[in-house]
PDB file of N, CA and C in Angstrom:
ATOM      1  N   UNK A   1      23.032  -1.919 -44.174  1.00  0.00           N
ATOM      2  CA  UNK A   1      22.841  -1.868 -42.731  1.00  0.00           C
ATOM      3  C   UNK A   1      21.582  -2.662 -42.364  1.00  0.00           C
ATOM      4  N   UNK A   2      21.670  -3.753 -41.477  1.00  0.00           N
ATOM      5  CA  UNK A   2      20.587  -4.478 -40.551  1.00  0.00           C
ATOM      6  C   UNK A   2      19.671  -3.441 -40.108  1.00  0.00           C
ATOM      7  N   UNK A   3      18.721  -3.458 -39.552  1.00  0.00           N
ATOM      8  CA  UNK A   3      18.031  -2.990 -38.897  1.00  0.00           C
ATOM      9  C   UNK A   3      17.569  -4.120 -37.493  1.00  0.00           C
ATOM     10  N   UNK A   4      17.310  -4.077 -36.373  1.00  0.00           N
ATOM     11  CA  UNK A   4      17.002  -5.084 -35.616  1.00  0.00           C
ATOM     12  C   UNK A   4      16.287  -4.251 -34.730  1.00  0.00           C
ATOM     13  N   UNK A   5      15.210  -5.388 -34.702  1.00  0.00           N
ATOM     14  CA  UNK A   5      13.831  -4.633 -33.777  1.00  0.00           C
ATOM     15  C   UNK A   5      14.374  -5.135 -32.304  1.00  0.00           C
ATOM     16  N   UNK A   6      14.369  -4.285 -31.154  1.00  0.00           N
ATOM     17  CA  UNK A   6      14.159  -4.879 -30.134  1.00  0.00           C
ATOM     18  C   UNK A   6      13.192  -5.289 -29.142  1.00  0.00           C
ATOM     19  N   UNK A   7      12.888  -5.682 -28.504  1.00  0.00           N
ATOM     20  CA  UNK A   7      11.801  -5.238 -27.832  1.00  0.00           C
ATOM     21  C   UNK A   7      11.865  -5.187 -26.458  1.00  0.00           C
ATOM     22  N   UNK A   8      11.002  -4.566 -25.822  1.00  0.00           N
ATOM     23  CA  UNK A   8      11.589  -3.775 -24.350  1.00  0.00           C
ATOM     24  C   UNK A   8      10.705  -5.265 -23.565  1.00  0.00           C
ATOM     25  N   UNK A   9      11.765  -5.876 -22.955  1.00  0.00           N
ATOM     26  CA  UNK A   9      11.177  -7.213 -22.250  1.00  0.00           C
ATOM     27  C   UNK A   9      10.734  -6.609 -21.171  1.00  0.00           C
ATOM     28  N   UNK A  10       9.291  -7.018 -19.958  1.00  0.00           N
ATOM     29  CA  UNK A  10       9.140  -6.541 -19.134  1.00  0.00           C
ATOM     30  C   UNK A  10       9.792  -7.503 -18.120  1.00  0.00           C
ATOM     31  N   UNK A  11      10.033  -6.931 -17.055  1.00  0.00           N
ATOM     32  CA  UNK A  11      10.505  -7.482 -15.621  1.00  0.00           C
ATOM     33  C   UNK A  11       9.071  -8.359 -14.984  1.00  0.00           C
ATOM     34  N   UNK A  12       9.989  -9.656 -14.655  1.00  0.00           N
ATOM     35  CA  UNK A  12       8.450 -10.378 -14.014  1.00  0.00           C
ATOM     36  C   UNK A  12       8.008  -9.860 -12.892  1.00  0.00           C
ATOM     37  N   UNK A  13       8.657  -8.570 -12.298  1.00  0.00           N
ATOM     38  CA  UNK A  13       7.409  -7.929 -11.148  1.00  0.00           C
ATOM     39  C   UNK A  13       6.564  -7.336 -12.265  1.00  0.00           C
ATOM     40  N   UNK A  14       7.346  -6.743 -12.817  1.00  0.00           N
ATOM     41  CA  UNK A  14       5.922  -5.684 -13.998  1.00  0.00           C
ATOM     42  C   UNK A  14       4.880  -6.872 -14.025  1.00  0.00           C
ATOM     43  N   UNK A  15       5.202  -8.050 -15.004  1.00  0.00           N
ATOM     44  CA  UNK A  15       4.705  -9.209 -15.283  1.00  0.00           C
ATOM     45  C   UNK A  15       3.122  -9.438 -14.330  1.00  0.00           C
ATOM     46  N   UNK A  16       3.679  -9.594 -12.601  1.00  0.00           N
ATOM     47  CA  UNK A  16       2.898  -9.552 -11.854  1.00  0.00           C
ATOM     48  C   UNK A  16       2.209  -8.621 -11.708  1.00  0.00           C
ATOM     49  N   UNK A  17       2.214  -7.345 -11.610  1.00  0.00           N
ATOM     50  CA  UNK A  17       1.619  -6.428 -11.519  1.00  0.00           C
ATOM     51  C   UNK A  17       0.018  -6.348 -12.070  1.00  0.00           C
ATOM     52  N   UNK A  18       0.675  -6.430 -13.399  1.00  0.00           N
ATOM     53  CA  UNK A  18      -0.382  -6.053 -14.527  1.00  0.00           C
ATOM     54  C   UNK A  18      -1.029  -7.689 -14.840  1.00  0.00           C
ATOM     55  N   UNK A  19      -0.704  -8.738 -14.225  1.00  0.00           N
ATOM     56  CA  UNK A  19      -1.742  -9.698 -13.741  1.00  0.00           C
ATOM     57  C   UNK A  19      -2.734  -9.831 -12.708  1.00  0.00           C
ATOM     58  N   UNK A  20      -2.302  -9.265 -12.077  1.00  0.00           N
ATOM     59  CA  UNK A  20      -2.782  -8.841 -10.829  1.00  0.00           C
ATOM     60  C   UNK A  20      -4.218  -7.465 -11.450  1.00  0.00           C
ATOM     61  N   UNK A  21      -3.884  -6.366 -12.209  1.00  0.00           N
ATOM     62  CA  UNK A  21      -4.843  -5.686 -12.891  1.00  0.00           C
ATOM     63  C   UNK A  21      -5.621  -6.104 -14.300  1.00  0.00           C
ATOM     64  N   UNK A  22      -5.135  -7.531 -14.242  1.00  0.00           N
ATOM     65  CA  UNK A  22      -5.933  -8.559 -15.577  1.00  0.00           C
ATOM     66  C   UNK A  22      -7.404  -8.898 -14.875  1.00  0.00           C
ATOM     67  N   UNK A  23      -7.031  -9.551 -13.567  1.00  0.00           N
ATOM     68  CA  UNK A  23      -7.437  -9.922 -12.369  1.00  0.00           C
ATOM     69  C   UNK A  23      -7.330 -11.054 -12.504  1.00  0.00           C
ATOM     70  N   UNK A  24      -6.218 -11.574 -13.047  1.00  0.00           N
ATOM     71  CA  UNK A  24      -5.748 -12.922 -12.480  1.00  0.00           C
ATOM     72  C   UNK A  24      -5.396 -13.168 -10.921  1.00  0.00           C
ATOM     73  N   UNK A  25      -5.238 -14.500 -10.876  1.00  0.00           N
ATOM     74  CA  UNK A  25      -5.293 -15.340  -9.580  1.00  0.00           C
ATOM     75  C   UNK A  25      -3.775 -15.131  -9.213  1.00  0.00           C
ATOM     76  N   UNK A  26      -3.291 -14.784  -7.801  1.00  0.00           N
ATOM     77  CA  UNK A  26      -1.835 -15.163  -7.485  1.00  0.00           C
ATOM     78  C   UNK A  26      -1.437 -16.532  -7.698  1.00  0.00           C
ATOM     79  N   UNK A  27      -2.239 -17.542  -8.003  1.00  0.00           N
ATOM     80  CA  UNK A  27      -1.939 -18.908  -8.164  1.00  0.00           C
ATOM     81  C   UNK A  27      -1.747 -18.750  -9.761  1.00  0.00           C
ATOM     82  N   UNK A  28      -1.787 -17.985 -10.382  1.00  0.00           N
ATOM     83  CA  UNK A  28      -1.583 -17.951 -11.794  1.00  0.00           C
ATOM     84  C   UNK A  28      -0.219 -17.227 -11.986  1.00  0.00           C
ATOM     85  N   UNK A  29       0.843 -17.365 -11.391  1.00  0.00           N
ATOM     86  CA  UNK A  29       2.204 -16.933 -11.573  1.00  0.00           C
ATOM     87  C   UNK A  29       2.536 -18.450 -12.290  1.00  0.00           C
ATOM     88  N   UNK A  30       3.128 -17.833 -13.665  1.00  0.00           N
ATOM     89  CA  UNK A  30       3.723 -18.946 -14.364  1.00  0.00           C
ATOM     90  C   UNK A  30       4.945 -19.126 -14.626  1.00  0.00           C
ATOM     91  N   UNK A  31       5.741 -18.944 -13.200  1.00  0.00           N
ATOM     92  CA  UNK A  31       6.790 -19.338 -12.962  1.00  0.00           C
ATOM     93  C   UNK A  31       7.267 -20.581 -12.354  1.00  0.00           C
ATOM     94  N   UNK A  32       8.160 -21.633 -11.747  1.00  0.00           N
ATOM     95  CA  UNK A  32       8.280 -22.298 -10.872  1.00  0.00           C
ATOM     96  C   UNK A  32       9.133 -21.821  -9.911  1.00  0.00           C
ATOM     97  N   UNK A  33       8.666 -22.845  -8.792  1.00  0.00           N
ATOM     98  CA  UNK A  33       9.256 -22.345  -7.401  1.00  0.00           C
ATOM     99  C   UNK A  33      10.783 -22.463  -7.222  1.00  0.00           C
ATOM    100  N   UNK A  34      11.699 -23.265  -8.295  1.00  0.00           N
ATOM    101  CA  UNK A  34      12.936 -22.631  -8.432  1.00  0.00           C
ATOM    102  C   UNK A  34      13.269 -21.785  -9.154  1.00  0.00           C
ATOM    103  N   UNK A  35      12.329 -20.921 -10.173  1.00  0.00           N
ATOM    104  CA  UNK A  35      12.572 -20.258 -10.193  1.00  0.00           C
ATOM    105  C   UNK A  35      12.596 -18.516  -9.455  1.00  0.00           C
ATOM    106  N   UNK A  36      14.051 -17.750  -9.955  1.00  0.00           N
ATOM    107  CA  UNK A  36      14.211 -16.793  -9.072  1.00  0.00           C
ATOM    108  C   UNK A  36      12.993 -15.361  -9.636  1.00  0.00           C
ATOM    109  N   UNK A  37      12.237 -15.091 -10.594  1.00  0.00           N
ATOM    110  CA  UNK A  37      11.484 -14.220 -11.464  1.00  0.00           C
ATOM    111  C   UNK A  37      10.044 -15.101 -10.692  1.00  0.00           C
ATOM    112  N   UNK A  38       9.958 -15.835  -9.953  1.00  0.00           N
ATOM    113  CA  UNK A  38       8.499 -16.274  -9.327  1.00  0.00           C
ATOM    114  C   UNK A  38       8.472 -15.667  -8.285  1.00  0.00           C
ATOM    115  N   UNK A  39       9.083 -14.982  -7.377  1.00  0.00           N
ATOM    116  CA  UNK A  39       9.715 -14.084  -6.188  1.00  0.00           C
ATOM    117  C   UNK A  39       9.274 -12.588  -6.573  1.00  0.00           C
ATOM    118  N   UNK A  40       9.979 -12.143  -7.766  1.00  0.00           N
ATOM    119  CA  UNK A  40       9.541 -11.074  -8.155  1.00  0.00           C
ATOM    120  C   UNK A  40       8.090 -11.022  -9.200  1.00  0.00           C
ATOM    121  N   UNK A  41       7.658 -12.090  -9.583  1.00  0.00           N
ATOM    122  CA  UNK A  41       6.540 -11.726  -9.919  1.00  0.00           C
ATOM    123  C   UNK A  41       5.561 -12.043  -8.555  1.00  0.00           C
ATOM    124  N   UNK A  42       5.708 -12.490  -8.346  1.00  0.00           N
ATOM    125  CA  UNK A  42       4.279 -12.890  -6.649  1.00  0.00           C
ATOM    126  C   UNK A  42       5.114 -11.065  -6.245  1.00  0.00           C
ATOM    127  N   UNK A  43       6.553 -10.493  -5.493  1.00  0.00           N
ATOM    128  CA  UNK A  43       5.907  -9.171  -5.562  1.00  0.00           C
ATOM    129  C   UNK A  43       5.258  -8.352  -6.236  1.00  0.00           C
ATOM    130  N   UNK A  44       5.204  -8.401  -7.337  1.00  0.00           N
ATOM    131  CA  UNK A  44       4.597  -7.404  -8.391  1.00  0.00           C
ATOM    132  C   UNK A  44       3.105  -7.410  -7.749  1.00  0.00           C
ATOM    133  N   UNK A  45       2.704  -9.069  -8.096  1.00  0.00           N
ATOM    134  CA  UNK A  45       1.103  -8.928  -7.859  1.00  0.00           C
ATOM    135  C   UNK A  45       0.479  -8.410  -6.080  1.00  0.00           C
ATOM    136  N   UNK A  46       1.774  -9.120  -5.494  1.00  0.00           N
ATOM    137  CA  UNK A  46       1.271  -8.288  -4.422  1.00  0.00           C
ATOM    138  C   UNK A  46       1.393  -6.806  -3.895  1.00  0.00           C
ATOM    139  N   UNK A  47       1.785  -6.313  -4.413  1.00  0.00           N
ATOM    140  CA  UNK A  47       2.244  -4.790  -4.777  1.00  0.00           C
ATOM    141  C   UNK A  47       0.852  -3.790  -5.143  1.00  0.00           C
ATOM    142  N   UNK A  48       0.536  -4.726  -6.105  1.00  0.00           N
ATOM    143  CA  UNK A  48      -0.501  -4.012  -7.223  1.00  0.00           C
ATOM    144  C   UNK A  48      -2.232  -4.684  -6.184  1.00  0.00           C
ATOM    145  N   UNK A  49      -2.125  -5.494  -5.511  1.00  0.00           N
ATOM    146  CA  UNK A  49      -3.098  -6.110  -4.696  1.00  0.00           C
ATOM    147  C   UNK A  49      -3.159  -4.824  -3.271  1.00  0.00           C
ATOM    148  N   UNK A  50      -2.189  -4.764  -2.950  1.00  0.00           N
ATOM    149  CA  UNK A  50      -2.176  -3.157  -1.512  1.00  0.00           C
ATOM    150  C   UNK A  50      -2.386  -2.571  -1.765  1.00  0.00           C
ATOM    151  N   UNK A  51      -2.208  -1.689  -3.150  1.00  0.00           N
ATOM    152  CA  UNK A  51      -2.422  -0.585  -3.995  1.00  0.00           C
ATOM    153  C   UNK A  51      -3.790  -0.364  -3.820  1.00  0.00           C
ATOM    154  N   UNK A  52      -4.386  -1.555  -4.486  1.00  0.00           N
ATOM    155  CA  UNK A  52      -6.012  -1.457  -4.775  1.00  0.00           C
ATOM    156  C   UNK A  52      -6.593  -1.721  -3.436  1.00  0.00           C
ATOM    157  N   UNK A  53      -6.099  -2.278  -2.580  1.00  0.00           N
ATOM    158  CA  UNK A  53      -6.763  -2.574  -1.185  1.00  0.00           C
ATOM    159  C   UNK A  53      -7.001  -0.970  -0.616  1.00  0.00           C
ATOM    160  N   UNK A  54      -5.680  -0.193  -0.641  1.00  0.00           N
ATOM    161  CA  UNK A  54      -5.980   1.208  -0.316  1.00  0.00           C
ATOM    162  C   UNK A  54      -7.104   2.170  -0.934  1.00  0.00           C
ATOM    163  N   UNK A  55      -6.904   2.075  -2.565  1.00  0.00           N
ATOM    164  CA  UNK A  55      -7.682   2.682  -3.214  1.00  0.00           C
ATOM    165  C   UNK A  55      -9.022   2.278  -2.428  1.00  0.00           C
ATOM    166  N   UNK A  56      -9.374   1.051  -2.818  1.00  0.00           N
ATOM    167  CA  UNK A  56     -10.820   0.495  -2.506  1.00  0.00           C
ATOM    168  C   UNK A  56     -11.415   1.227  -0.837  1.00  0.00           C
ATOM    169  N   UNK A  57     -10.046   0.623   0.044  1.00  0.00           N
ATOM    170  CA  UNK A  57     -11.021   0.756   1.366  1.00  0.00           C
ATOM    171  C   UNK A  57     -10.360   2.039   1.925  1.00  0.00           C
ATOM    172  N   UNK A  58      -9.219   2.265   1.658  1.00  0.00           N
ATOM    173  CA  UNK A  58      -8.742   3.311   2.475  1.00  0.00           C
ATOM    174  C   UNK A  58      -7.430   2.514   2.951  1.00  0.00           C
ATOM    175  N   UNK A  59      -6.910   3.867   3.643  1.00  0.00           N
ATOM    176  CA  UNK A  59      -5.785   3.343   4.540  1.00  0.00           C
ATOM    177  C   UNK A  59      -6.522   2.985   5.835  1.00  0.00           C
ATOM    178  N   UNK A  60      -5.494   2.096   7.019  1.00  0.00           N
ATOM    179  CA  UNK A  60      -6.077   1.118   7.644  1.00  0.00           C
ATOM    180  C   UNK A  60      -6.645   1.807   9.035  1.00  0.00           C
TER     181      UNK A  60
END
């Protein structure tokens, strides 16, 4: 019997997210603009950017 490792790929919002808590740049999505995973990673990071805007200042 094989054994085969898998590994749990993340979703390019996750992707964004946790760039966004690297504190990378939204200009640092290393996707291109045809691609469709550059959409969901720019949400991720902006997701994880409101998050901390709340934490930091509050709600508005």
């Amino acid at each position: 019997m094989t054994v085969v490792a898998i590994e749990k790929s993340e979703s390019a919002f996750e992707e964004g997210v946790e760039a966004f808590g690297r504190g990378k740049s939204r200009d640092a999505c290393p996707y291109p603009a045809e691609d469709d995973r550059r959409r969901l990673w720019l949400e991720g990071w902006d997701k994880a950017k409101r998050a901390d805007d709340l934490y930091v200042d509050g709600p508005p």
